[in-house]
Protein backbone atom coordinates (compact mmCIF):
# COMPACT_ATOMS: atom_id res chain seq x y z
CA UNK A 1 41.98 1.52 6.38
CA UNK A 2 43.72 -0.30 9.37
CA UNK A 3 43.18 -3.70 10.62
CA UNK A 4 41.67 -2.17 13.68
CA UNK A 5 39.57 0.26 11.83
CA UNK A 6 38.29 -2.47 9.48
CA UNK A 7 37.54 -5.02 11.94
CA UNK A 8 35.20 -2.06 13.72
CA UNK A 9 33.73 -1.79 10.21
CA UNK A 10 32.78 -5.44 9.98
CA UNK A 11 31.52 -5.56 13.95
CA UNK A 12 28.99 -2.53 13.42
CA UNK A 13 27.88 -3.60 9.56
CA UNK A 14 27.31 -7.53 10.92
CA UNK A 15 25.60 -5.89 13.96
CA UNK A 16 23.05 -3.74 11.35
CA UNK A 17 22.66 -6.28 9.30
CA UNK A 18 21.16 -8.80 12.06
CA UNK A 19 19.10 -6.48 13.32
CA UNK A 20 17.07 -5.94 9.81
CA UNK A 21 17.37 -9.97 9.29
CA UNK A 22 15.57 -9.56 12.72
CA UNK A 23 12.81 -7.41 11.46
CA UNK A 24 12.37 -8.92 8.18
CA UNK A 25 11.72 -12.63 9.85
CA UNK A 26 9.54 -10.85 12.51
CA UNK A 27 7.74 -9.26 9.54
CA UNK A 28 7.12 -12.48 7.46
CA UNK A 29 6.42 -14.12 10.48
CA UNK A 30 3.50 -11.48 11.31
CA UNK A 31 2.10 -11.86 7.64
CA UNK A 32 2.19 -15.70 7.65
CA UNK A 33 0.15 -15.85 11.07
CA UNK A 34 -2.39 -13.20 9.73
CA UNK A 35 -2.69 -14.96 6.71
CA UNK A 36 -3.26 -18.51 8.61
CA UNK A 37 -5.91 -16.64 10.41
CA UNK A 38 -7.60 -15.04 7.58
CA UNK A 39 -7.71 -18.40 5.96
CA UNK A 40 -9.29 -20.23 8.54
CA UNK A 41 -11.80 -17.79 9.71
CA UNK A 42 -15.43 -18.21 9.19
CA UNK A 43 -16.32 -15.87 6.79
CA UNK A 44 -18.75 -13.21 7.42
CA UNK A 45 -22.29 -12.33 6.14
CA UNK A 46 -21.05 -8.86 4.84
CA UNK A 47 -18.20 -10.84 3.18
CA UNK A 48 -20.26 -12.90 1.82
CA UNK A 49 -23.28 -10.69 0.88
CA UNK A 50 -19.73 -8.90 -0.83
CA UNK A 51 -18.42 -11.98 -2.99
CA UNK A 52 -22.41 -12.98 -3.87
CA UNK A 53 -22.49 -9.68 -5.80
CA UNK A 54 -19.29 -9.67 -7.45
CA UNK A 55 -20.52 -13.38 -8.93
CA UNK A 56 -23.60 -11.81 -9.89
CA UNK A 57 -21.52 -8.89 -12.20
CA UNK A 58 -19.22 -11.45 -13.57
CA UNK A 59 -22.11 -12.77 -15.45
């Protein structure tokens, strides 16, 4: 492979590989701020009415 050829190479695998670091931190960054909100929502009756049940079979 050339110089020239190689240093193409590099320029277009660097320029892939930033753009999936790109989507992977936007990713994790979606899941953390769902998760954040998931944990600090009031829960509902439905969920509740939901996790009063399963309590009540674990016995």
């Amino acid at each position: 492979m050339s110089p020239l050829t190689g240093a193409i190479a590099t320029f277009i695998a660097a320029w892939v590989a930033r753009d999936v670091c790109d989507i992977i931190v936007a990713a994790v960054t979606a899941l953390i701020v769902t998760a954040r909100r998931s944990a600090t929502r009031p829960r509902t009756t439905a969920t509740t009415d939901c996790l009063a049940l399963l309590n009540n079979n674990d016995s």
